[in-house]
N, C-alpha and C. Protein backbone atom coordinates (compact mmCIF):
# COMPACT_ATOMS: atom_id res chain seq x y z
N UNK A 1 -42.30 33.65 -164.38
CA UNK A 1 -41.26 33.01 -163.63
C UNK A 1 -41.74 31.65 -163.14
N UNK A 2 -42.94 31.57 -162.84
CA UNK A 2 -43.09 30.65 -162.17
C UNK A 2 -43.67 28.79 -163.08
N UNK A 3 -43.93 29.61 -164.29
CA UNK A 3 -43.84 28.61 -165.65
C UNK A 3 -42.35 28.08 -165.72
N UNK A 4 -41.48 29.05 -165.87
CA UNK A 4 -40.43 28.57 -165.89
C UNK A 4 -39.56 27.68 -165.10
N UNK A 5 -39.82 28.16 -164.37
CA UNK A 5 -38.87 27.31 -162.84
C UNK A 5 -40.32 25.78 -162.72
N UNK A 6 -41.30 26.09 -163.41
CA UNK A 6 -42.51 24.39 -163.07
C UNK A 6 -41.69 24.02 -164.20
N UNK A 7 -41.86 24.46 -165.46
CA UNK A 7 -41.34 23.27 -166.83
C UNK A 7 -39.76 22.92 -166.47
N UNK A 8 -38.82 23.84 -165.79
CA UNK A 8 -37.40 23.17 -165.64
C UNK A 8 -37.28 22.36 -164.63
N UNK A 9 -38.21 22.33 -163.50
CA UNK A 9 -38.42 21.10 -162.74
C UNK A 9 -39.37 19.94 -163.32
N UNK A 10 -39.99 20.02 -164.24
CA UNK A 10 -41.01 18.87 -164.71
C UNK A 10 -40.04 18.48 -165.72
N UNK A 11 -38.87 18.82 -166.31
CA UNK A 11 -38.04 18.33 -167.16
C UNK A 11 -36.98 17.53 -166.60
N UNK A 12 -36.40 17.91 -165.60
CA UNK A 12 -35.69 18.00 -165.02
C UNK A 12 -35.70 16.43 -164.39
N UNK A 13 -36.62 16.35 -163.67
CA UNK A 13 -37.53 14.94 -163.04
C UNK A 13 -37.65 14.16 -164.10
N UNK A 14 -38.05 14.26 -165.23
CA UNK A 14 -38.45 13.44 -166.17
C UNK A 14 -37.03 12.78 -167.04
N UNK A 15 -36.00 13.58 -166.47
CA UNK A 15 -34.93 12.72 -167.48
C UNK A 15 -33.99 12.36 -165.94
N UNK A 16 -34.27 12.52 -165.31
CA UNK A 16 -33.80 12.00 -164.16
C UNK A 16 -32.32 12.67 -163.57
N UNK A 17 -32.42 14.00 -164.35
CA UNK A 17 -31.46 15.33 -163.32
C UNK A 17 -31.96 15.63 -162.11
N UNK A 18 -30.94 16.17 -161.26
CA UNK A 18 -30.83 16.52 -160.03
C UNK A 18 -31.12 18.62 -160.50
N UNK A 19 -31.76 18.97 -160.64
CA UNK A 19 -32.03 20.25 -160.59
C UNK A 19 -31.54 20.79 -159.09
N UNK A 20 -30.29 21.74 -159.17
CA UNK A 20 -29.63 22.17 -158.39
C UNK A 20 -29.20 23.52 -157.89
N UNK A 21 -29.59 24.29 -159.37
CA UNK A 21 -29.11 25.90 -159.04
C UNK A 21 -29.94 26.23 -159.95
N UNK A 22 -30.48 27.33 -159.35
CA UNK A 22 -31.62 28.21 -160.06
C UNK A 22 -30.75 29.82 -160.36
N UNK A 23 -30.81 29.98 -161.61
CA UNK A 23 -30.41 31.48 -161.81
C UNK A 23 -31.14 32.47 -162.56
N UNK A 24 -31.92 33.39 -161.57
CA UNK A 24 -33.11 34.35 -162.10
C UNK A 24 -32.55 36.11 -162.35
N UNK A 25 -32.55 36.11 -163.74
CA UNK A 25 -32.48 37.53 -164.22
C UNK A 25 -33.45 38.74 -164.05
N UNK A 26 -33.08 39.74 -163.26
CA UNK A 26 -34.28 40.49 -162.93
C UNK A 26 -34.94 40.92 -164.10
N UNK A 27 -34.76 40.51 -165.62
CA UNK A 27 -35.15 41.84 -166.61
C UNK A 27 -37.22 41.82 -166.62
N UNK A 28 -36.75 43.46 -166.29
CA UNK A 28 -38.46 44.01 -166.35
C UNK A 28 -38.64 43.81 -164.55
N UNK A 29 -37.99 43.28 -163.65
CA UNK A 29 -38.73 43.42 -162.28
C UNK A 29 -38.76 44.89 -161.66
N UNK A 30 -38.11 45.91 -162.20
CA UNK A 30 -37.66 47.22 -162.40
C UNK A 30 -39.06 48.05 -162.24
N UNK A 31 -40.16 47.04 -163.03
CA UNK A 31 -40.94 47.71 -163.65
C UNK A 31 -42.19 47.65 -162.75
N UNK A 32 -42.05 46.33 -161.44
CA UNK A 32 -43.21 46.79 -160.72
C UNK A 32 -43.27 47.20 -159.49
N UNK A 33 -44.77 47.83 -159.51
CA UNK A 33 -44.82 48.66 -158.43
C UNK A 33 -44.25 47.88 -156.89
N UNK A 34 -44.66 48.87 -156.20
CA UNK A 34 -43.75 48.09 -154.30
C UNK A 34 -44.27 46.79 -154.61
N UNK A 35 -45.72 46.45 -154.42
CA UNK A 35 -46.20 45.48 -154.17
C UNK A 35 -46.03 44.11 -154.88
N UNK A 36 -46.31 44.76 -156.29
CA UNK A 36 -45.25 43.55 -157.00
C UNK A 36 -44.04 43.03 -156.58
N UNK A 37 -43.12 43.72 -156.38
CA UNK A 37 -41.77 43.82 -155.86
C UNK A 37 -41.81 43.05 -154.64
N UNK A 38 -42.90 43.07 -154.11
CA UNK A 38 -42.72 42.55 -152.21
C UNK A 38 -43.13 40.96 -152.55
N UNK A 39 -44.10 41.19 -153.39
CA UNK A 39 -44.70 39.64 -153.83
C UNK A 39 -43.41 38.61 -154.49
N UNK A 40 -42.73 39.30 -155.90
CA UNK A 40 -41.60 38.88 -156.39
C UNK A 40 -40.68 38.47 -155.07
N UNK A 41 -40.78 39.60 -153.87
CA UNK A 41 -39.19 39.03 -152.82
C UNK A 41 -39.28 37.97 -152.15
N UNK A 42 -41.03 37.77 -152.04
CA UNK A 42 -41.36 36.72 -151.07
C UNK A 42 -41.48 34.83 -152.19
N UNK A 43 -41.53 35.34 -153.24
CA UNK A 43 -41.84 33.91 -154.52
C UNK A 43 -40.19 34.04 -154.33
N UNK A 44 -39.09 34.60 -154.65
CA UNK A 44 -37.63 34.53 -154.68
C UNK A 44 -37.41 33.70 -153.63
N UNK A 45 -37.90 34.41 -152.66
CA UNK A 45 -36.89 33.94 -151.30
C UNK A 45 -37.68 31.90 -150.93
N UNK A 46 -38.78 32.37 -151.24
CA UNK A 46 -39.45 30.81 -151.34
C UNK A 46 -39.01 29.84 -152.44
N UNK A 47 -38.35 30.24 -153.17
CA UNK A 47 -37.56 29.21 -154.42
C UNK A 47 -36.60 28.87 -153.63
N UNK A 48 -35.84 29.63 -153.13
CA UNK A 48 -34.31 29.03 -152.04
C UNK A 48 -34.77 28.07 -151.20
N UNK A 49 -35.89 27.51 -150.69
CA UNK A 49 -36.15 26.34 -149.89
C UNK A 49 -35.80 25.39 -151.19
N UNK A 50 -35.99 25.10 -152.48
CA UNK A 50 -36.21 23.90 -153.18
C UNK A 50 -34.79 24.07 -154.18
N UNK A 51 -33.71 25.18 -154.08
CA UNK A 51 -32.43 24.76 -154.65
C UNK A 51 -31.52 24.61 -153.90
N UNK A 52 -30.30 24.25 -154.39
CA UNK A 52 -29.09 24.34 -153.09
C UNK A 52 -28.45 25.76 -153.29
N UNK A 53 -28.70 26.55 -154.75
CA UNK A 53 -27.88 27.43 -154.83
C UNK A 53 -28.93 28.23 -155.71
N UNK A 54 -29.38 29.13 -155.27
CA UNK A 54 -29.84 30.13 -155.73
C UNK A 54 -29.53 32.00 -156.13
N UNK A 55 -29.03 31.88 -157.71
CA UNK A 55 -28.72 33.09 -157.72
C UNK A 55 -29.53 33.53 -158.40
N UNK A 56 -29.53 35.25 -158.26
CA UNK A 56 -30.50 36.52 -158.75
C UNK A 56 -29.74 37.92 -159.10
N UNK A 57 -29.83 37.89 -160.42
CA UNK A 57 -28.84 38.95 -160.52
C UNK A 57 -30.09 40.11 -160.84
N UNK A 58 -29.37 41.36 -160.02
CA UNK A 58 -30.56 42.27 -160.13
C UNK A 58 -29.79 43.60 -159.70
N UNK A 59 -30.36 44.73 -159.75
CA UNK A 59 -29.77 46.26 -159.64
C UNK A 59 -30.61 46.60 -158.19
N UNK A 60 -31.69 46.21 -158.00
CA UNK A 60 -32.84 46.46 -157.16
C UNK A 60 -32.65 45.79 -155.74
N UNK A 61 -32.36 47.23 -154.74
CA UNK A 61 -31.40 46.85 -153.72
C UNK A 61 -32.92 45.71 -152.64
N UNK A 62 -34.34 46.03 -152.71
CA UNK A 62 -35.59 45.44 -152.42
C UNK A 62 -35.06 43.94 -152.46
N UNK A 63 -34.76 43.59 -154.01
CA UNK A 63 -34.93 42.28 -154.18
C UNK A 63 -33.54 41.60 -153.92
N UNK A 64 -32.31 41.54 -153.86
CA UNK A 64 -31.02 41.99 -153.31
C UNK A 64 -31.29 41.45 -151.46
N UNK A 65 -31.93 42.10 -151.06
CA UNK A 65 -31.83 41.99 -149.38
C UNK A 65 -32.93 40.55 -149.32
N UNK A 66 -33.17 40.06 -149.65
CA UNK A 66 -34.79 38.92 -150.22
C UNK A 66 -33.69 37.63 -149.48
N UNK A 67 -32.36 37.74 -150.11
CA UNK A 67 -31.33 36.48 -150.17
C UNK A 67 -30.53 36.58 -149.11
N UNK A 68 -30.50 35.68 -148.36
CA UNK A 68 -29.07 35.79 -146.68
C UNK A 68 -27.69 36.17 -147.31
N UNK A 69 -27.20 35.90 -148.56
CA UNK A 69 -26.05 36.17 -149.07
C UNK A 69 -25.98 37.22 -150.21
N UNK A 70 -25.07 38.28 -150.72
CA UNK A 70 -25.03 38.73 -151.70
C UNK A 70 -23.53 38.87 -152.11
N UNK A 71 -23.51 39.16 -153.35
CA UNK A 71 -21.91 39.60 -153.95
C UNK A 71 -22.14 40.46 -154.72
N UNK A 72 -21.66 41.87 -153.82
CA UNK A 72 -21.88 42.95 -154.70
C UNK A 72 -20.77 43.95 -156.11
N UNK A 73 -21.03 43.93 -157.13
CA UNK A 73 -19.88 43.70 -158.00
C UNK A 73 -20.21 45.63 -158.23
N UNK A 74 -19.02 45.85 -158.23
CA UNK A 74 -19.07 47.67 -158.49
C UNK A 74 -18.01 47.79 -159.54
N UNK A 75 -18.06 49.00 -160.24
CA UNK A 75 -16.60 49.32 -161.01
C UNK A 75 -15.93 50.44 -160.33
N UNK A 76 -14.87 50.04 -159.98
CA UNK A 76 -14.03 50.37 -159.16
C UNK A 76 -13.04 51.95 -160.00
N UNK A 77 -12.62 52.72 -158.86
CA UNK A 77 -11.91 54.20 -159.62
C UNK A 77 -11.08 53.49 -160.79
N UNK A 78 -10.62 52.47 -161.24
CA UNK A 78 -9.47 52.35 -162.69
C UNK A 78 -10.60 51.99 -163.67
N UNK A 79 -12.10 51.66 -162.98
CA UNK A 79 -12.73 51.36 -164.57
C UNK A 79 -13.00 49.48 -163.97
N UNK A 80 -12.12 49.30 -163.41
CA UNK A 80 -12.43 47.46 -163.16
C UNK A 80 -13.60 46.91 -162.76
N UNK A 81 -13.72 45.79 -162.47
CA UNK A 81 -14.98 45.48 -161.51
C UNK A 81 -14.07 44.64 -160.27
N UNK A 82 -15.05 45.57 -159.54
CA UNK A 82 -14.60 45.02 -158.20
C UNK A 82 -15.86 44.47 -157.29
N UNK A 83 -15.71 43.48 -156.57
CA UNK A 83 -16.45 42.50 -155.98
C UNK A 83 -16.15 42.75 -154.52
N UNK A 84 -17.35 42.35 -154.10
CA UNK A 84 -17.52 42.41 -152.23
C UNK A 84 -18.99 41.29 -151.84
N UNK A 85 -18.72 40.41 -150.92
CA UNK A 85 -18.77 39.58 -150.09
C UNK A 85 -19.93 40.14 -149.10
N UNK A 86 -21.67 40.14 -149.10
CA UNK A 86 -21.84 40.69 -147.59
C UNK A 86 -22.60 39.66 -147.23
């Protein structure tokens, strides 16, 4: 993660974009133990100082509570998806 988010800011700077929203897919964060997990919530929540909009889509209610905002998307009794605001 953290290759990633250095080369899209060292690119980013170099052509003279405004790097603005960061969007991190949990796949595989599933997979580590607490401590990983606590380390991952604390590198997450420390990326939100340097975007304006930081999203994280994830199942993992740990990394989920990391962010002051969430939008939690459920499928609702007809089968839909339904969305909530906390």
């Amino acid at each position: 993660m953290a290759l990633r988010v250095g080369l899209g800011r060292l690119l980013a700077e170099q052509s003279g974009v405004a790097l603005d929203l960061l969007v991190i897919d949990e796949g595989g964060f599933g997979a580590l133990d607490d401590a990983g997990q606590e380390a991952l919530g604390a590198a997450i929540a420390g990326l939100g100082r340097l975007f304006d909009v930081l999203l994280l889509v994830t199942h993992l209610d740990e990394l989920a509570d990391v962010l002051p905002q969430r939008l939690t998307v459920s499928r609702g009794p007809d089968g839909t998806a339904q969305m909530m605001a906390m």
